[in-house]
C-alpha atoms as a PDB file:
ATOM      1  CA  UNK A   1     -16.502   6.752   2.222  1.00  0.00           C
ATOM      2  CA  UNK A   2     -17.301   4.053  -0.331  1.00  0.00           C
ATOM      3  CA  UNK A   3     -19.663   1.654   0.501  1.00  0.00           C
ATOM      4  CA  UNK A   4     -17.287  -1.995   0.799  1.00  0.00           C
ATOM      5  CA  UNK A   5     -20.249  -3.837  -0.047  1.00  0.00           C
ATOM      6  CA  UNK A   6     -20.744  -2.102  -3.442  1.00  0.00           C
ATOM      7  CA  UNK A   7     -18.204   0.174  -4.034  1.00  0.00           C
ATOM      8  CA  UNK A   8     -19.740   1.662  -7.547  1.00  0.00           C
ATOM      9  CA  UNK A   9     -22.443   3.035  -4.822  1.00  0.00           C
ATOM     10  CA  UNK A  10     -22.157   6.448  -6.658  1.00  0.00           C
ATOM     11  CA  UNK A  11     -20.204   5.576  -9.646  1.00  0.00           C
ATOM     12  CA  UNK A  12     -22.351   4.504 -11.433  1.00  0.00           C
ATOM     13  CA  UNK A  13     -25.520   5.136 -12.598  1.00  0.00           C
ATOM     14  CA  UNK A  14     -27.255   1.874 -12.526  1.00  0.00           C
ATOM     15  CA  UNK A  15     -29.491   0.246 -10.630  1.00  0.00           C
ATOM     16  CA  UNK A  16     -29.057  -3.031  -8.220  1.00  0.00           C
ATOM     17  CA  UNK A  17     -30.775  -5.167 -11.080  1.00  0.00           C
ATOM     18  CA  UNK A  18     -28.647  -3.220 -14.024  1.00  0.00           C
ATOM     19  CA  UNK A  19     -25.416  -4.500 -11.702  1.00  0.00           C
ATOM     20  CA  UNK A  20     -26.474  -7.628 -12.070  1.00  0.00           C
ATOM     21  CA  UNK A  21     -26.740  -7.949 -15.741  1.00  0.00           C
ATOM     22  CA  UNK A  22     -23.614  -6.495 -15.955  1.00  0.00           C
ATOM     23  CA  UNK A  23     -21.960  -8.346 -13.336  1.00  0.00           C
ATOM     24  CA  UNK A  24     -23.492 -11.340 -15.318  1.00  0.00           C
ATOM     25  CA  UNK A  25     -22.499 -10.302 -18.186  1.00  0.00           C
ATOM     26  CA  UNK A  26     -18.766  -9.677 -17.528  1.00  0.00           C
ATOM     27  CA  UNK A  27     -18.646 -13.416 -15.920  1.00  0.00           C
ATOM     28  CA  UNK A  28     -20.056 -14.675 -19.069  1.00  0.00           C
ATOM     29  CA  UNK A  29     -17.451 -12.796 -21.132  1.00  0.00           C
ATOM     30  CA  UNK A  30     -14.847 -14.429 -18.991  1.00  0.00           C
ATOM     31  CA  UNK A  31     -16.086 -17.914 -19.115  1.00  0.00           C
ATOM     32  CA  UNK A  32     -16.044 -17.591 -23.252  1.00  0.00           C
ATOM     33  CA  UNK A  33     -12.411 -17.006 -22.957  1.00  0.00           C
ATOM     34  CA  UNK A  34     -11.728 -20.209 -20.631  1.00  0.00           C
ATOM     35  CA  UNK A  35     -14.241 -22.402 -21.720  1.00  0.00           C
ATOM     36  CA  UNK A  36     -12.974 -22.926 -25.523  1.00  0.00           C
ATOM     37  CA  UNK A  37      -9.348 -23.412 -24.224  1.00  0.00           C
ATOM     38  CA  UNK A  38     -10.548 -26.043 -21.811  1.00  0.00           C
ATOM     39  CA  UNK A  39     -12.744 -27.818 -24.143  1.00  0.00           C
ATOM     40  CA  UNK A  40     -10.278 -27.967 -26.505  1.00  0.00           C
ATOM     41  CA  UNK A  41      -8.068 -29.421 -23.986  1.00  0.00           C
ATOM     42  CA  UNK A  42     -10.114 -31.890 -22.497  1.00  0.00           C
ATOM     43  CA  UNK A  43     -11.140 -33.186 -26.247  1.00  0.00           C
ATOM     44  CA  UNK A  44      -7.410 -33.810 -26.757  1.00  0.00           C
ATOM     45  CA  UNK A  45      -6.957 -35.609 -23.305  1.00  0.00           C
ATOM     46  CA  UNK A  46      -9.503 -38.023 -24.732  1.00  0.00           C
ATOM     47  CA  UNK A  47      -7.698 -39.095 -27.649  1.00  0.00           C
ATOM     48  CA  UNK A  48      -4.767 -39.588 -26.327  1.00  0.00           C
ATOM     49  CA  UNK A  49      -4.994 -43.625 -25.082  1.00  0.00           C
ATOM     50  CA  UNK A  50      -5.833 -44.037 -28.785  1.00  0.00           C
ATOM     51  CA  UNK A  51      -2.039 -42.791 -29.888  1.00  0.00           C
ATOM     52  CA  UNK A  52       0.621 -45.846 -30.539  1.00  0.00           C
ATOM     53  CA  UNK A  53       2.675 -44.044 -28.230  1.00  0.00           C
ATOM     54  CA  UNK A  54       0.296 -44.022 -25.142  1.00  0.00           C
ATOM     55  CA  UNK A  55       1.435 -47.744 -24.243  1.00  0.00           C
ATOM     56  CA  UNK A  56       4.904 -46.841 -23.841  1.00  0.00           C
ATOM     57  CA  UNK A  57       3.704 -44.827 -20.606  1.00  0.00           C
ATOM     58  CA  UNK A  58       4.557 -46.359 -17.139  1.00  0.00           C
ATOM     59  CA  UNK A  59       1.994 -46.932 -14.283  1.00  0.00           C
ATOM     60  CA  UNK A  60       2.687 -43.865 -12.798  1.00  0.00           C
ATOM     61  CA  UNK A  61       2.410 -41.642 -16.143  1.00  0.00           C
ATOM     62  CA  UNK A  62      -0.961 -43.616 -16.903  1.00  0.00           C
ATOM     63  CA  UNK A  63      -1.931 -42.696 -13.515  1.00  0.00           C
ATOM     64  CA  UNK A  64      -0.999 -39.111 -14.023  1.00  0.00           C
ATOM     65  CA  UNK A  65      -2.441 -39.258 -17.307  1.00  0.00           C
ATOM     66  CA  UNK A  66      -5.669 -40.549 -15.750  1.00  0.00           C
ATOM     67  CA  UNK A  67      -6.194 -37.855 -13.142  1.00  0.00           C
ATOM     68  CA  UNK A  68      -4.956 -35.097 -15.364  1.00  0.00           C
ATOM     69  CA  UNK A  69      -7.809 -36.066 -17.656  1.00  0.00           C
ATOM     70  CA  UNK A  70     -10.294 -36.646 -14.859  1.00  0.00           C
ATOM     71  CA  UNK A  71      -9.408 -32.827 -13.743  1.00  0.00           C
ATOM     72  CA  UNK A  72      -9.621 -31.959 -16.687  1.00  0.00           C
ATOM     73  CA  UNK A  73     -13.501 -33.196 -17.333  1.00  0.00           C
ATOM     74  CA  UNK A  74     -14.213 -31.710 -13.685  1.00  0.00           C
ATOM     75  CA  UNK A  75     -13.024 -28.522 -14.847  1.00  0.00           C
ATOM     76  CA  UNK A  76     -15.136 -28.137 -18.139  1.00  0.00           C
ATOM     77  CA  UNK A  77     -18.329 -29.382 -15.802  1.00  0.00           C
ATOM     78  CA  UNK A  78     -17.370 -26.479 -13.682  1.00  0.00           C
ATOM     79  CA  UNK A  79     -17.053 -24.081 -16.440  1.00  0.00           C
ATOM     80  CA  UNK A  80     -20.350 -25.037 -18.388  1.00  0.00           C
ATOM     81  CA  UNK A  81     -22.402 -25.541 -14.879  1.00  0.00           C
ATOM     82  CA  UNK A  82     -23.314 -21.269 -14.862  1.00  0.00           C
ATOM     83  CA  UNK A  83     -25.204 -22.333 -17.909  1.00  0.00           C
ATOM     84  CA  UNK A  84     -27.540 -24.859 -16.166  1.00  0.00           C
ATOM     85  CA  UNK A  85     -27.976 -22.018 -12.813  1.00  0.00           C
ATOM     86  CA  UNK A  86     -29.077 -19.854 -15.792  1.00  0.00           C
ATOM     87  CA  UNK A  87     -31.556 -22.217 -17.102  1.00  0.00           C
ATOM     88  CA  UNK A  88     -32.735 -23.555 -13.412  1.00  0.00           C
ATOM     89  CA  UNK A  89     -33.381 -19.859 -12.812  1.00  0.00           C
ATOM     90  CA  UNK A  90     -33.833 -18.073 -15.933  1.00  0.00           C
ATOM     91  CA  UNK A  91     -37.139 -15.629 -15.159  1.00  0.00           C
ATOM     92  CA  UNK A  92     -37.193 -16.082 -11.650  1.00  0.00           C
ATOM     93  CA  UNK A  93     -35.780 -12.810 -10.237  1.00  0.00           C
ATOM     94  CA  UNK A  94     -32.470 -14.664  -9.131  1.00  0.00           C
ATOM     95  CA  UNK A  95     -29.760 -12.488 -11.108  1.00  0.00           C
ATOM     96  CA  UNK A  96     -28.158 -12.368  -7.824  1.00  0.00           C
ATOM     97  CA  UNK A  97     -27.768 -15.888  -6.897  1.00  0.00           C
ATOM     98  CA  UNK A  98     -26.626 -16.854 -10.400  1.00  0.00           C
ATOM     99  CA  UNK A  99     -24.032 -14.058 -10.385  1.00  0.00           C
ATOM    100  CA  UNK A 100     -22.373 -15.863  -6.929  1.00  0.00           C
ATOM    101  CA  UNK A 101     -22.860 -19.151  -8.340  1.00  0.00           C
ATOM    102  CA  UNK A 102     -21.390 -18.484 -11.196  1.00  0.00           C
ATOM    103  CA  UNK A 103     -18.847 -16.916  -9.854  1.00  0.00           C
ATOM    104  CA  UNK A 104     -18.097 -19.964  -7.134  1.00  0.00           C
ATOM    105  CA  UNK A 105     -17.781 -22.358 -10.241  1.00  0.00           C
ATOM    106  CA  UNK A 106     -15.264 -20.203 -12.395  1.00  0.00           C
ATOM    107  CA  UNK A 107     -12.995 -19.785  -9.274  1.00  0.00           C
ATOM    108  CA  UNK A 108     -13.057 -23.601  -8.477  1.00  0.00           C
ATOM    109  CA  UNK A 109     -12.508 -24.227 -11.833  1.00  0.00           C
ATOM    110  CA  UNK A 110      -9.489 -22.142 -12.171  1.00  0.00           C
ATOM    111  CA  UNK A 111      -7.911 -23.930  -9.239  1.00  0.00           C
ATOM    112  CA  UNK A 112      -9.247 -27.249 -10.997  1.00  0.00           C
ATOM    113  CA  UNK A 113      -7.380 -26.119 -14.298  1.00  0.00           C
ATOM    114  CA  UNK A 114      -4.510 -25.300 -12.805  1.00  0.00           C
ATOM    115  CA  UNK A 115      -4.085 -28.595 -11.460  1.00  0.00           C
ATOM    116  CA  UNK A 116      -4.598 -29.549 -15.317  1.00  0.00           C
ATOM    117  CA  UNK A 117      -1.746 -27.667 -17.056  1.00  0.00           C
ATOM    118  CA  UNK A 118       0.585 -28.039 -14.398  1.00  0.00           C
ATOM    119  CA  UNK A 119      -0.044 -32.289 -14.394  1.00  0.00           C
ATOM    120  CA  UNK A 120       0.134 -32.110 -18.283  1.00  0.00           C
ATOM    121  CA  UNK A 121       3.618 -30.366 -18.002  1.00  0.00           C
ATOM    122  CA  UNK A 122       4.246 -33.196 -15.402  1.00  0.00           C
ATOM    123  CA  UNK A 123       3.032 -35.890 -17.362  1.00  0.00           C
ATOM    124  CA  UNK A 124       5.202 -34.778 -20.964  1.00  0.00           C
ATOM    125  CA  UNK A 125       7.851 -33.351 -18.784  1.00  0.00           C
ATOM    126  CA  UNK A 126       8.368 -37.081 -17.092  1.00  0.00           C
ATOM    127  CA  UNK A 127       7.997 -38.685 -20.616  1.00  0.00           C
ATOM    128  CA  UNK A 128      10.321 -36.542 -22.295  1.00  0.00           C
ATOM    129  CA  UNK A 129      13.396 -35.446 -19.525  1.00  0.00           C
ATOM    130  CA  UNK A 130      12.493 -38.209 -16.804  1.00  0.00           C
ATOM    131  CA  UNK A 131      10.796 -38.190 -12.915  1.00  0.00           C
ATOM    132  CA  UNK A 132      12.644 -35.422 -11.785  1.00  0.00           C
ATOM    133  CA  UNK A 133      12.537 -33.005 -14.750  1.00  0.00           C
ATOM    134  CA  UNK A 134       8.796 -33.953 -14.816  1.00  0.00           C
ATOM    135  CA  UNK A 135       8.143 -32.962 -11.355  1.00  0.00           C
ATOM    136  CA  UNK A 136      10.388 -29.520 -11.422  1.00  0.00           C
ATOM    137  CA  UNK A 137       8.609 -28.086 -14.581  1.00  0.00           C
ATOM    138  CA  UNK A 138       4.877 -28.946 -13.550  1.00  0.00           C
ATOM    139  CA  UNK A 139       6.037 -27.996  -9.734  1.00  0.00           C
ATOM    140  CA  UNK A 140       7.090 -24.987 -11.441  1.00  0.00           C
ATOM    141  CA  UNK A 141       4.090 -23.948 -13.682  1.00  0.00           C
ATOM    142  CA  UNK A 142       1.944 -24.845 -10.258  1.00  0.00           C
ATOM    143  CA  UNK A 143       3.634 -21.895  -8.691  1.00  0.00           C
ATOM    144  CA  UNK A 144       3.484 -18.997 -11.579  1.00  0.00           C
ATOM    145  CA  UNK A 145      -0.189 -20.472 -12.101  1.00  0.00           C
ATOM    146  CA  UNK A 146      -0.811 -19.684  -8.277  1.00  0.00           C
ATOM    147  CA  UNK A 147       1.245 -16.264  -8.722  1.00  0.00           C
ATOM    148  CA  UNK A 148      -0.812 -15.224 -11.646  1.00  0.00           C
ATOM    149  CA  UNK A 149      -4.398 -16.651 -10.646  1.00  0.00           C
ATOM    150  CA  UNK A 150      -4.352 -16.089  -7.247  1.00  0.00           C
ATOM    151  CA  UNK A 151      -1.485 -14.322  -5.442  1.00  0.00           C
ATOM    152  CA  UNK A 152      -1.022 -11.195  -7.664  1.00  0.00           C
ATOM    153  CA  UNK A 153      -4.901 -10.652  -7.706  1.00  0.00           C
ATOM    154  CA  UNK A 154      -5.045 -11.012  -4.303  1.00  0.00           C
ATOM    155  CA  UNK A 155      -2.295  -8.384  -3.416  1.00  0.00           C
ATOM    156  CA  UNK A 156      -4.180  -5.855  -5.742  1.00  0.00           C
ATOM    157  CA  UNK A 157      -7.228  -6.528  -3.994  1.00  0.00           C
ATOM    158  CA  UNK A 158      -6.036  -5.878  -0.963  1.00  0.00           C
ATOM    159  CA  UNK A 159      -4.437  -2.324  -2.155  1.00  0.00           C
ATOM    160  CA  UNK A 160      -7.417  -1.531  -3.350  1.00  0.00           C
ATOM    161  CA  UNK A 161      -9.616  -2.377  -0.363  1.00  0.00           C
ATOM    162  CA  UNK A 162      -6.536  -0.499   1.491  1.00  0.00           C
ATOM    163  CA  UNK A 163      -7.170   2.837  -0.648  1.00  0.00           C
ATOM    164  CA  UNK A 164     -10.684   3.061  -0.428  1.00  0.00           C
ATOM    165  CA  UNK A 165     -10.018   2.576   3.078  1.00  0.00           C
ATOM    166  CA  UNK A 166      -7.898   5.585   3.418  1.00  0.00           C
ATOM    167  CA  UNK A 167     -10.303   7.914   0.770  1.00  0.00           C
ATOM    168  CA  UNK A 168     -12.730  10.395   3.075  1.00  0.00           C
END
């Protein structure tokens, strides 16, 4: 039976520190594909207040506006903070506690960015189509962010933790 702890225990033919490079190395990868898209984002967010436009907004869509944009900052610190780990212990035999660092940052900031789309579809949803409309289509891109980020991986995980279960 696999080993749950580390189930390429046989798969592979690497060691514990070779895991860990690639483990590192395939967090990395994913944190290039977020990391653009949210600095991008967060970049725009800033100009924003400077747009004729932005003093039309209402209290409330300033306010959304402001946390949005707040969440969105949190979200690139998150993001760029496996950098600094790597730098705080670059050469000190720690591959394993940067991997689970890094890897607690990228899932926070996931949840942190998907309070950032779905608010920005609140925010232009509530400019453009009113309170209501606002509050459905950021409500709704909440829920297919928490389908696609969270639920659906979770259900595979747990299949998969289920057939390794049931292997001899």
């Amino acid at each position: 039976m696999p080993d749950p702890v580390d189930p390429y225990t046989g798969l592979r033919n690497e060691t514990p520190t070779e895991r860990m490079d690639r483990n590192w190395a395939e967090l990395l990868q994913e944190l290039r594909v977020v990391q653009t898209g949210v600095q991008l984002l967060t970049a725009f967010l800033l100009t924003v207040p400077f747009q004729a436009r932005f003093e039309e907004l209402d209290r409330y869509q300033v306010t959304v506006y402001a946390v949005v944009l707040l969440l969105a900052v949190v979200a690139l610190v998150l993001f760029i903070a496996p950098v600094g780990y790597h730098r705080a212990l670059f050469r000190q035999q720690s591959k394993g506690r940067l991997v689970a660092a890094g890897t607690a940052f990228t899932k926070v900031g996931l949840a942190v960015l998907g309070a950032v789309v779905s608010g920005g579809v609140l925010l232009v949803v509530d400019v453009i189509g009113g309170r209501t409309a606002g509050w459905g289509a950021g409500g709704a891109v909440a829920a297919l962010i928490a389908l696609c980020w969270y639920v659906l991986p979770r259900r595979v995980l747990r299949q998969v933790l289920a057939s390794r279960r049931e292997q001899p």
